[in-house]
Protein backbone atom coordinates (compact mmCIF):
# COMPACT_ATOMS: atom_id res chain seq x y z
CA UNK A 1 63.13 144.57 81.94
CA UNK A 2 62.71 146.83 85.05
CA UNK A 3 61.49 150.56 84.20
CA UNK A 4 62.10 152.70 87.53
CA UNK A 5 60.95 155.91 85.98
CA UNK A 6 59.25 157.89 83.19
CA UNK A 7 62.79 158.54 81.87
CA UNK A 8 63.54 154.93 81.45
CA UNK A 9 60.73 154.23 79.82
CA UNK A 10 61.23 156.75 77.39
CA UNK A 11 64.05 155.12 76.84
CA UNK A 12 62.45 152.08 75.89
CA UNK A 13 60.22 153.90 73.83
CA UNK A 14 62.85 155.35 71.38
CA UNK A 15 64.80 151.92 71.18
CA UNK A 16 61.34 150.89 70.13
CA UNK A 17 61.23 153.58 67.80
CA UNK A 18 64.22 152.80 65.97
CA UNK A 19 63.97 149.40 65.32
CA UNK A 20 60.14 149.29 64.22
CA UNK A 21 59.86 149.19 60.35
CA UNK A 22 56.59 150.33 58.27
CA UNK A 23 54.44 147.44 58.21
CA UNK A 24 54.98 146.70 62.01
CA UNK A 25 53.08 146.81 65.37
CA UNK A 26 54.01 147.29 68.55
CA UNK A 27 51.35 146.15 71.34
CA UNK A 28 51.13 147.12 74.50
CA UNK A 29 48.83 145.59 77.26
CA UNK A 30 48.93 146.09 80.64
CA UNK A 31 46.13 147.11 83.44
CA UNK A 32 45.36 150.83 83.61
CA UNK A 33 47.89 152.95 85.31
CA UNK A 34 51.05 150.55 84.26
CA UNK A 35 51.81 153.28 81.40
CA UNK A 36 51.02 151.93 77.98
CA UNK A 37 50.52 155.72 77.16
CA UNK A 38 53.60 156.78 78.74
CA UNK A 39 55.44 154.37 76.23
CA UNK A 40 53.28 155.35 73.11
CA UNK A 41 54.16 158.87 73.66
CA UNK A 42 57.44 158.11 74.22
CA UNK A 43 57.96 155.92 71.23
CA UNK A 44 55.37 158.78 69.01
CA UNK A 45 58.15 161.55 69.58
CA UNK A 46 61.18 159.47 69.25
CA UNK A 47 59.70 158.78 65.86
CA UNK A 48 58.53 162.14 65.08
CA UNK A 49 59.87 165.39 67.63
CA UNK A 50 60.24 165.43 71.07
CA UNK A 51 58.07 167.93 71.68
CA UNK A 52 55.30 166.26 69.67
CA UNK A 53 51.58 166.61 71.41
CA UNK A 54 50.29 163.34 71.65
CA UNK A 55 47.52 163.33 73.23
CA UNK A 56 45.44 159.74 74.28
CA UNK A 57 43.60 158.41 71.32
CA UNK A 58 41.09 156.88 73.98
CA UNK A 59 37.87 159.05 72.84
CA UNK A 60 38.91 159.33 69.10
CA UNK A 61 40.18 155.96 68.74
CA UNK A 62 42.86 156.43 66.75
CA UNK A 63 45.88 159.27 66.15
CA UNK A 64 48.33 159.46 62.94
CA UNK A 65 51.68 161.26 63.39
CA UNK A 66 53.81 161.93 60.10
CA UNK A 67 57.75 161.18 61.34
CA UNK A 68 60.59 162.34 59.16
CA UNK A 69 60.91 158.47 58.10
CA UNK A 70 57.96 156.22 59.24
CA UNK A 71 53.92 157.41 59.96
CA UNK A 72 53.19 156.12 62.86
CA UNK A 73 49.34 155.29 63.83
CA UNK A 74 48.65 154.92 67.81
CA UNK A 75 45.72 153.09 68.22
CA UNK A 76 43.59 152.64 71.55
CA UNK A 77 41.03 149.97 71.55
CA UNK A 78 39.77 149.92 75.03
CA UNK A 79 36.03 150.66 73.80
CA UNK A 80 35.94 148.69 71.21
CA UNK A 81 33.23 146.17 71.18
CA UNK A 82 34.60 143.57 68.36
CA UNK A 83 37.94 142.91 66.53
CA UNK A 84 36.47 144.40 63.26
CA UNK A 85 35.78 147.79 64.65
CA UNK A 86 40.31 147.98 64.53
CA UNK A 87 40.22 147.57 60.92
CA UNK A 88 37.18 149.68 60.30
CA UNK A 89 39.11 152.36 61.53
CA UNK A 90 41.77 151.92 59.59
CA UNK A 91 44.50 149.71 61.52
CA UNK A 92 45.50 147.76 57.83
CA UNK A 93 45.69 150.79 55.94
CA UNK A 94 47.90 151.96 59.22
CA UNK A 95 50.05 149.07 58.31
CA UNK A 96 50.24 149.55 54.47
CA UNK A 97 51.63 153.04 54.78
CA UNK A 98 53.94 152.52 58.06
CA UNK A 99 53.53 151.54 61.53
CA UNK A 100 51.29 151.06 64.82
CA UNK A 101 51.38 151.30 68.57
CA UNK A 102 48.16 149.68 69.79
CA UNK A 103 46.90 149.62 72.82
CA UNK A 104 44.56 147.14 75.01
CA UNK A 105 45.47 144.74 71.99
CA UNK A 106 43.57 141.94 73.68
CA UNK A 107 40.56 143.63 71.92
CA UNK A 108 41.24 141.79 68.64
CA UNK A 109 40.57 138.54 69.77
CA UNK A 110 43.82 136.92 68.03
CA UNK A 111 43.69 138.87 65.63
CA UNK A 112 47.17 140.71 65.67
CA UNK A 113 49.30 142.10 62.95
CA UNK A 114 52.16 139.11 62.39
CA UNK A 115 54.83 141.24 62.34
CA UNK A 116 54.88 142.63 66.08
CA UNK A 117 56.64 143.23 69.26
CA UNK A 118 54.42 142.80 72.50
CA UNK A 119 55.13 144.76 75.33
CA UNK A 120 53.60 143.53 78.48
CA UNK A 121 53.80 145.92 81.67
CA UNK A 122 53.23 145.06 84.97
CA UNK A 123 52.81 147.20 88.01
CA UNK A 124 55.92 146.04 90.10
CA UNK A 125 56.24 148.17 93.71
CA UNK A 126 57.11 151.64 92.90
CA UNK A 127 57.98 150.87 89.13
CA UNK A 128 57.13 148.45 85.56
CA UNK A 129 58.27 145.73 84.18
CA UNK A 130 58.05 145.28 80.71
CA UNK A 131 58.35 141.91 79.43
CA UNK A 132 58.75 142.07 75.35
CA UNK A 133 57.57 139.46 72.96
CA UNK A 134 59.00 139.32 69.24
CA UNK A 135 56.79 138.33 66.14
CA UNK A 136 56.95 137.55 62.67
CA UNK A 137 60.12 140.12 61.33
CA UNK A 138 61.15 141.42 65.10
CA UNK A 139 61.95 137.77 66.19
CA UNK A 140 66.26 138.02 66.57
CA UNK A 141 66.08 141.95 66.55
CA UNK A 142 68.13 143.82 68.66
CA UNK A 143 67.19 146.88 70.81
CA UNK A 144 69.72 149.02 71.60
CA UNK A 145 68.52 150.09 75.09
């Protein structure tokens, strides 16, 4: 899908947001600059209000945001050394009491949540594309984009 502009990936972000269900991950990967944090914050306010501050969890590792219907975690695991280092800091107790946005999730090794959507973006001239991956309870969703 082709994202021209911060508004449409907004967008995506709150169709995102109101399909994910607690016990669900969304991933995003990408290389720096393809905006993975754009879409977190996006998807953070749609689920909580749209004036929310989020800033990125790059230095603390980790931010929790309390929505109206779903805690949301946003996890960003760029300097993490090992897989285990995600759940040290609390990515399955993230998942037992709603949902997570994780970036760089290449840093578990294989070790992703089963119940997932991936969201790939790619630098593409002056915009993204975001190519989106179902797991586990999103495969046959719908987003309403």
């Amino acid at each position: 899908m082709r994202l021209d502009d911060e508004a449409q990936t907004a967008a995506l972000g709150a169709a995102i947001a109101r399909a994910l269900r607690a016990g669900e991950a969304v991933c995003l990967s990408g290389p720096l600059g393809a905006g993975k944090s754009t879409l977190a914050r996006a998807l953070v306010r749609a689920l909580t209000t749209p004036d929310e501050e989020v800033p990125s969890p790059t230095f603390t590792l980790v931010q929790f945001y309390e929505g109206p219907v779903l805690t949301v975690a946003h996890f960003d695991l760029y300097r993490l050394s090992s897989p285990d280092e995600a759940y040290e800091i609390g990515l399955d107790e993230a998942l037992d009491e709603g949902a997570a946005i994780i970036e760089w999730p290449e840093r578990l090794d294989g070790r992703l949540p089963p119940d997932r959507l991936d969201v790939e973006i790619a630098l593409e001239g002056t915009g993204r594309d975001a190519r989106l991956t179902p797991h586990g309870a999103w495969e046959g969703r719908r987003l309403e984009f």
